[in-house]
Structure formats: C-alpha cells, structure tokens
C-alpha atoms as a PDB file:
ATOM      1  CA  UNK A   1     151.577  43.974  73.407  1.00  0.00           C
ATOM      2  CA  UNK A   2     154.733  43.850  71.343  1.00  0.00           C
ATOM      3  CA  UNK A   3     154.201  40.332  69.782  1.00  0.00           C
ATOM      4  CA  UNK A   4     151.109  41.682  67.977  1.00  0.00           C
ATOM      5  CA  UNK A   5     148.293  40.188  70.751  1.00  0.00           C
ATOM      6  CA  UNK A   6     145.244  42.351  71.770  1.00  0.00           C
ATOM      7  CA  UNK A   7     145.072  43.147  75.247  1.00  0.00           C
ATOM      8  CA  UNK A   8     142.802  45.305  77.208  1.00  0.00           C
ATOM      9  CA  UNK A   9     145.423  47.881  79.294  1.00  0.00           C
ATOM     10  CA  UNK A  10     144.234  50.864  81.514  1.00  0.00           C
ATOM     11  CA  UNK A  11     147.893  52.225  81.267  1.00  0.00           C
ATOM     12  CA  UNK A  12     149.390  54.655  78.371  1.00  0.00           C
ATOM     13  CA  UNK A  13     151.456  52.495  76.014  1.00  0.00           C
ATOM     14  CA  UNK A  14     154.607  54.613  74.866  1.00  0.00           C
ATOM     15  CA  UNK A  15     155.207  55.117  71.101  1.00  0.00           C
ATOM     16  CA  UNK A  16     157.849  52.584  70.987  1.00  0.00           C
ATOM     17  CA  UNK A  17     155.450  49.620  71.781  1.00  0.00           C
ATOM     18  CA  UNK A  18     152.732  50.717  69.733  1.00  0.00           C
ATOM     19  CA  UNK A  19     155.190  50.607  66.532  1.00  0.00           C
ATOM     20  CA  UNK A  20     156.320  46.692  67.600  1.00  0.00           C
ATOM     21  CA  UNK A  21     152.350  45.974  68.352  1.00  0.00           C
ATOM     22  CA  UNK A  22     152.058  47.564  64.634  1.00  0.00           C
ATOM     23  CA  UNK A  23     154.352  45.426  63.218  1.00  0.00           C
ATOM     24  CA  UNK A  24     153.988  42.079  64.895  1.00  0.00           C
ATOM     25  CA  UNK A  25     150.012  42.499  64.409  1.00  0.00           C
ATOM     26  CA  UNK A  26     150.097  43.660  60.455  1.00  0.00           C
ATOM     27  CA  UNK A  27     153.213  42.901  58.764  1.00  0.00           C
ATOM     28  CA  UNK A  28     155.344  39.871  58.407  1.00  0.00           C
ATOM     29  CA  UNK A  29     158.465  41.491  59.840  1.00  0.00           C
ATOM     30  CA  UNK A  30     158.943  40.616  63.080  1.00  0.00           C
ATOM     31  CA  UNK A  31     159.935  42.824  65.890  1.00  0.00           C
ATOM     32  CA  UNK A  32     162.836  40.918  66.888  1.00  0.00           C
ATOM     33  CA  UNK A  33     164.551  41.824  63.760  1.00  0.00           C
ATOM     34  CA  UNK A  34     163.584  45.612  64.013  1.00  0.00           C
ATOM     35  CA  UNK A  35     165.260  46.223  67.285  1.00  0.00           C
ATOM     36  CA  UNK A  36     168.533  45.783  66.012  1.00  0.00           C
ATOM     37  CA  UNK A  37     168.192  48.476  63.319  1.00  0.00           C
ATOM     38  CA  UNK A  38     169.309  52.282  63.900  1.00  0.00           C
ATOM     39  CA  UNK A  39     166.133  53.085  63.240  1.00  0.00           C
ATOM     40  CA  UNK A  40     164.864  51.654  66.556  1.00  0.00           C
ATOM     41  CA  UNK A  41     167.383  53.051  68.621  1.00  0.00           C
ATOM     42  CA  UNK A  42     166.519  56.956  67.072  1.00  0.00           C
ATOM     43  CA  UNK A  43     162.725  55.942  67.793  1.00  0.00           C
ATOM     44  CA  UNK A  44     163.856  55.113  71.239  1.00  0.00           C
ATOM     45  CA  UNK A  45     166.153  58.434  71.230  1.00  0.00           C
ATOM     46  CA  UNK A  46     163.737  60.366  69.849  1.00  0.00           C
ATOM     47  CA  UNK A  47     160.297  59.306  72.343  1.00  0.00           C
ATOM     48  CA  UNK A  48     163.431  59.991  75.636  1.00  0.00           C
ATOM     49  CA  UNK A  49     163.319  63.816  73.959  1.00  0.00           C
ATOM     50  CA  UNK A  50     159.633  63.680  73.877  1.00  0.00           C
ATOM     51  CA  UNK A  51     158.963  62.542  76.938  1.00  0.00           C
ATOM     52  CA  UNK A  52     161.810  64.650  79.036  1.00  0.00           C
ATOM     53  CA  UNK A  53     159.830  68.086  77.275  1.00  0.00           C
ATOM     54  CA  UNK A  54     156.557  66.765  78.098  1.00  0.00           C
ATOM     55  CA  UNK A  55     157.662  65.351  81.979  1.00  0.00           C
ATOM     56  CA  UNK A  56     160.819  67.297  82.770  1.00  0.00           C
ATOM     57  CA  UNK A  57     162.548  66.276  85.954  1.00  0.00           C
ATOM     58  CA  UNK A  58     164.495  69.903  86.357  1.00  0.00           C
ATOM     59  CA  UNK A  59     164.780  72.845  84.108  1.00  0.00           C
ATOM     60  CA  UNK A  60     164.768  72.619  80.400  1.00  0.00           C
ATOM     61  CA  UNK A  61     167.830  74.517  78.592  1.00  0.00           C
ATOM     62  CA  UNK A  62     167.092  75.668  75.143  1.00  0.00           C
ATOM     63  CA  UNK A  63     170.890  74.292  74.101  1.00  0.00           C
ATOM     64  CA  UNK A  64     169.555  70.586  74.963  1.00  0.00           C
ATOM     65  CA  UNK A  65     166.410  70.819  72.695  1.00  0.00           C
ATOM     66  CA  UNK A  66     167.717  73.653  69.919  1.00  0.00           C
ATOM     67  CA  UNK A  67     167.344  72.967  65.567  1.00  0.00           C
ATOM     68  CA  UNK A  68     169.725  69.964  65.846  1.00  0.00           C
ATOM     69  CA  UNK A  69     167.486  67.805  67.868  1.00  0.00           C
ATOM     70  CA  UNK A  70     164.302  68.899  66.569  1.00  0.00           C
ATOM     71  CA  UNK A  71     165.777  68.028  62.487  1.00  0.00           C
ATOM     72  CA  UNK A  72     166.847  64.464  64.199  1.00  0.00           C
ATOM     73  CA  UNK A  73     162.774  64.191  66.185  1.00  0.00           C
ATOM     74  CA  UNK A  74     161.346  64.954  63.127  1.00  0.00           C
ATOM     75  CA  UNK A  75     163.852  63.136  60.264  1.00  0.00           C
ATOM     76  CA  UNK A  76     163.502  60.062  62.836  1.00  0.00           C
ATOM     77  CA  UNK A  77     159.499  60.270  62.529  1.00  0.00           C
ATOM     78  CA  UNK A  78     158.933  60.465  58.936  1.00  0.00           C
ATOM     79  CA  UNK A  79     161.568  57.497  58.304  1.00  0.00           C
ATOM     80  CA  UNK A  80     159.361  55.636  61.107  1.00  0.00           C
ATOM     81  CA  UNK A  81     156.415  56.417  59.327  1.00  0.00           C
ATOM     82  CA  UNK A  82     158.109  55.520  55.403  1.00  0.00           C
ATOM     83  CA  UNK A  83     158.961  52.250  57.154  1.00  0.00           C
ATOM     84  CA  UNK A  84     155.648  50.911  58.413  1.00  0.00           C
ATOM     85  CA  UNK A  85     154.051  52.145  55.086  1.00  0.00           C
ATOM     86  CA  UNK A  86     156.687  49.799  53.684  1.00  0.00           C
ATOM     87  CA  UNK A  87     156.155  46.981  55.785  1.00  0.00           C
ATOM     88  CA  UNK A  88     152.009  47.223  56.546  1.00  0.00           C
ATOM     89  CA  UNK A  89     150.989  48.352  53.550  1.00  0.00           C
ATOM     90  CA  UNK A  90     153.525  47.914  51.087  1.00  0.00           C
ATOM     91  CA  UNK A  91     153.887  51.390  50.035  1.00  0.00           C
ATOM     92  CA  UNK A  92     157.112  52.524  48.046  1.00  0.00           C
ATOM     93  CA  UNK A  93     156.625  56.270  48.538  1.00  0.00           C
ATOM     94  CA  UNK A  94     154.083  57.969  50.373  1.00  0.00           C
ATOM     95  CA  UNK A  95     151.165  59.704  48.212  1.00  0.00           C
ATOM     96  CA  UNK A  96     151.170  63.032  50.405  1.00  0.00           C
ATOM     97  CA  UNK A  97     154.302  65.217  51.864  1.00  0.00           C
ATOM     98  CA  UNK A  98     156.097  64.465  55.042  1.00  0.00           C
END
C-alpha cells in the first residue's frame, strides 16, 4: 500500500502507488512529503496520458498525444527514476543512459 506495508491484492496497482509503496518501504523519505513536489503531480499527469492511450473513452487525436507530450512522458520518467535511485539506493547519477 502507499505507507510501505505488504499486502496481498488481486487488483492492478497503478504506477503512482507503486512509486509511494517504493518509497515508504525502502527509503527514509516519506510519501507525505513527495506529494507536494512537481514531480508527483507530472507522475500523476503523465500515468492520466498513459492510461487514456491504453483505455480511451472516445477517439484519440494525434494533436492531444503529438512530440510535446511524449518529451514531457518520457522527461517525467527518467527524473522519476533519477529520484528513487537517489532516495533507495543513494545513487548520484545513474551508471547506464536514460
């Protein structure tokens, strides 16, 4: 759940949750204090994209999902995935590419 506890769950947990769970569970930096960073409203931005493409509920204009958004999807995942490095692991800068 997003305070870091195990629990057995039979539905799909969105990306969101699984980055609290993530931080709660193996990092001292508590959840509470990531919501309130722009970084957790573009991970909640960018998983609204995701999900709309994946489970559209009408029809899908190229204008709505053109180079802009995909530059902010993929900018907002590699800063997501910078800052649990930083905060699980304790990594300054990635060894690989992103």
């Amino acid at each position: 759940n997003d305070d870091g506890e195990f629990q057995q769950v039979t539905a799909y947990q969105s990306t969101a949750k699984k980055i609290l769970f993530i931080l709660n569970r193996f990092s001292t930096y508590r959840a509470k204090n990531f919501r309130q960073q722009t970084l957790w409203n573009n991970i909640k931005k960018a998983e609204e994209y995701r999900n709309s493409l994946i489970h559209p509920k009408g029809k899908i204009t190229p204008k709505e999902y053109g180079s802009k958004t995909s530059i902010f999807v993929h900018g907002t995942v590699v800063e997501a995935i910078k800052f649990l490095n930083t905060k699980t692991l304790k990594i300054r800068k990635l060894p690989y590419p992103v």
